[in-house]
Protein backbone atom coordinates (compact mmCIF):
# COMPACT_ATOMS: atom_id res chain seq x y z
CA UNK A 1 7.21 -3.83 17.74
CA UNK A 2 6.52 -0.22 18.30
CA UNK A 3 3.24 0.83 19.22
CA UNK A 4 2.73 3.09 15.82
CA UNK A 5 3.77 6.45 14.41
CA UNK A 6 4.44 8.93 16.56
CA UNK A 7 1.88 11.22 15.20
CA UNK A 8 -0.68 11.58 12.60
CA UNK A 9 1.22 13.89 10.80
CA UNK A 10 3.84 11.23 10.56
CA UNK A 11 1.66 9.09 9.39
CA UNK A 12 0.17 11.38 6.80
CA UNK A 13 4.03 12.08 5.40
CA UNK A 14 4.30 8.24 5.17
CA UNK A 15 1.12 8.16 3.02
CA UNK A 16 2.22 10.65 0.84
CA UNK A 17 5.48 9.11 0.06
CA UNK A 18 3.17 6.47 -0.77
CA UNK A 19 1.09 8.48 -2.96
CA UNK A 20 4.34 10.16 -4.56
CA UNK A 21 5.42 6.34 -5.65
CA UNK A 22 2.53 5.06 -7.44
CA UNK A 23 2.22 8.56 -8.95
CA UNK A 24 5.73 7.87 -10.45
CA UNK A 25 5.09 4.23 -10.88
CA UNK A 26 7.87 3.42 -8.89
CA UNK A 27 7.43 1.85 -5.35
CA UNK A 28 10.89 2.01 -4.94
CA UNK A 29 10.67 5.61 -3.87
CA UNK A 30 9.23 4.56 -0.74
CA UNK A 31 11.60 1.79 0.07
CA UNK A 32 12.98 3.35 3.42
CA UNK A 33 9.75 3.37 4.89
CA UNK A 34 10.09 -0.60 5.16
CA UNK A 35 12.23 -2.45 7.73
CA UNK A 36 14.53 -4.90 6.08
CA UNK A 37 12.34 -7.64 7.28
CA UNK A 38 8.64 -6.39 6.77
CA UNK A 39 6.10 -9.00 6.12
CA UNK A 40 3.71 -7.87 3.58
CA UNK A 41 0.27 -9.64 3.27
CA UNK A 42 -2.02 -9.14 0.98
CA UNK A 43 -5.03 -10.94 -0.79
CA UNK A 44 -3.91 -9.88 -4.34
CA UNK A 45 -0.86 -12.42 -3.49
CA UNK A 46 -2.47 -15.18 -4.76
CA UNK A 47 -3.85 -14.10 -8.21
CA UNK A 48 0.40 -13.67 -8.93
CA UNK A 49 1.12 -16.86 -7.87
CA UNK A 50 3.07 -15.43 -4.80
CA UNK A 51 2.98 -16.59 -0.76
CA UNK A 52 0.41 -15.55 1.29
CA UNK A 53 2.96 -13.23 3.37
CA UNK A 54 6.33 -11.95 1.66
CA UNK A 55 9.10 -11.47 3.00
CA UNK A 56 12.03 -8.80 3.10
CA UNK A 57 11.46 -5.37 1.53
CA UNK A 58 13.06 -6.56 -1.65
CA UNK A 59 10.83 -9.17 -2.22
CA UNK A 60 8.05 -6.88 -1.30
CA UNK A 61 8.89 -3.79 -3.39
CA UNK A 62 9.13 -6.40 -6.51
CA UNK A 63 5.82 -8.01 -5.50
CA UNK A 64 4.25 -4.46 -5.50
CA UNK A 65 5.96 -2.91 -8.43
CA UNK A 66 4.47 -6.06 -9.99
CA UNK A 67 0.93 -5.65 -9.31
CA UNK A 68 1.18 -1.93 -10.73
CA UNK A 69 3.38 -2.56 -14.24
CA UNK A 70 1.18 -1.67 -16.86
CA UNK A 71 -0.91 0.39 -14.86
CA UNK A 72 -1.13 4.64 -16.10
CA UNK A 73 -2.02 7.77 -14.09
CA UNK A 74 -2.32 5.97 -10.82
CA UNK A 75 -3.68 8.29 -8.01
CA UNK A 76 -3.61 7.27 -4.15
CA UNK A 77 -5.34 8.65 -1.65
CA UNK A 78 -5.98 8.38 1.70
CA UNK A 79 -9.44 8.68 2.50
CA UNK A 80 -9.11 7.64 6.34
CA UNK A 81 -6.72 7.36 9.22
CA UNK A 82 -5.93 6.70 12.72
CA UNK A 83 -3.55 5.19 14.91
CA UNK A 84 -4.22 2.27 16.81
CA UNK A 85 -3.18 1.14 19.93
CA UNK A 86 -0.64 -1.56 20.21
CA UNK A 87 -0.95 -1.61 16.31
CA UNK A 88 0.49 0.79 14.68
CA UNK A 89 -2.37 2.77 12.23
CA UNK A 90 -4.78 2.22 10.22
CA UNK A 91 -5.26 3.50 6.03
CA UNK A 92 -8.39 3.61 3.89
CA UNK A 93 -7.03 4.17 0.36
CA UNK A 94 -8.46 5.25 -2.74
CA UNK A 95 -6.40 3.85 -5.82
CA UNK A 96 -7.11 4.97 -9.30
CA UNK A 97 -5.67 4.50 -11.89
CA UNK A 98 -5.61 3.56 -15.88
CA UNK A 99 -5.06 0.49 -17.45
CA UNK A 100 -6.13 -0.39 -21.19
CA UNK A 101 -7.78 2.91 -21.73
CA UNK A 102 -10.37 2.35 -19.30
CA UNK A 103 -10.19 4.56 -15.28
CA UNK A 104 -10.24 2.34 -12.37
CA UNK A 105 -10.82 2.76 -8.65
CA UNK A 106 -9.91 0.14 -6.22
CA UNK A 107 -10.47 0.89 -2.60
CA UNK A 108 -8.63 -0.75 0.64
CA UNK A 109 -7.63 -0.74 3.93
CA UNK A 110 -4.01 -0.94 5.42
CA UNK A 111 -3.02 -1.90 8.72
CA UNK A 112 0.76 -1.28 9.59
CA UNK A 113 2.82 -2.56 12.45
CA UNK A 114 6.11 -0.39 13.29
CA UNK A 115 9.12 -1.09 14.89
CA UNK A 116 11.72 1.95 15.35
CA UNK A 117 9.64 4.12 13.49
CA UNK A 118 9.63 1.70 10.16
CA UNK A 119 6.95 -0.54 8.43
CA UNK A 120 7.84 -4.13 10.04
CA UNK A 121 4.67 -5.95 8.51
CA UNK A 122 1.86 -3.97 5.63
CA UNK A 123 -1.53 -6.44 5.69
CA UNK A 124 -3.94 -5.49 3.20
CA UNK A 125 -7.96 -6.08 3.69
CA UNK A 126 -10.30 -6.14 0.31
CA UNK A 127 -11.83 -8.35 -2.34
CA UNK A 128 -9.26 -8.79 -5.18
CA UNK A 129 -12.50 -10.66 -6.82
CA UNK A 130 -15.19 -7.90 -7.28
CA UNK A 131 -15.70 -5.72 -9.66
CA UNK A 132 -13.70 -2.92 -9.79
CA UNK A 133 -15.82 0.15 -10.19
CA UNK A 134 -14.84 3.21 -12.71
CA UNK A 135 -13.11 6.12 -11.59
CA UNK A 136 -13.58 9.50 -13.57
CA UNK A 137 -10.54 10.92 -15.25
CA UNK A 138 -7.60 12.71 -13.20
């Protein structure tokens, strides 16, 4: 695997290609990012029924596209980064968004592994069983 993004910069157009596809609710628009074969781990796997890690990008983009149908006004944000040796980088997010008329914030960390320049494996870190605290209005 490569040893990360080349640059923070880089990193910060990834993010924003992220932020551009939940805006739109459609992870799709950040499909090339992923290597054909990216792993994707994530706590939240389990309250879908899904594997602990997924594999392929399809089966990835339809697990996340998933876990945001039905959500509204979604905002993502990265509130931290950095690369890390022999890892690849490291993402605090912010994620907002609406669901049932009520403003929601859930925040996480992302640690991505690369290999030539794409996403080979996406592993989540929070609690998808606390409380998720409200967000004020975009």
């Amino acid at each position: 695997m490569r040893r990360g993004p080349v640059s923070l910069e880089v990193l910060d157009a990834q993010e924003e290609r992220f932020a551009t596809a939940f805006g739109a609710g459609d992870i799709s628009l950040a499909g090339t990012l992923y290597a054909p074969d990216v792993v994707y781990i994530s706590p939240t796997t389990r309250l879908f029924g899904w594997p602990a890690h997924i594999l392929g990008v399809e089966q990835a983009l339809e697990f996340v596209q998933l876990t945001i149908t039905g959500l509204s006004d979604i905002g993502y944000s990265v509130e931290e980064r950095a690369l890390i040796a022999d890892a690849g980088a490291y993402v605090k997010v912010r994620f907002d968004f609406g669901i049932r008329g009520v403003r929601l914030r859930s925040n996480y960390v992302v640690v991505y592994r690369y290999r030539d320049t794409l996403i080979a494996q996406q592993e989540l870190y929070y609690d998808p069983s606390a409380e998720l605290e409200r967000a004020p209005s975009p």
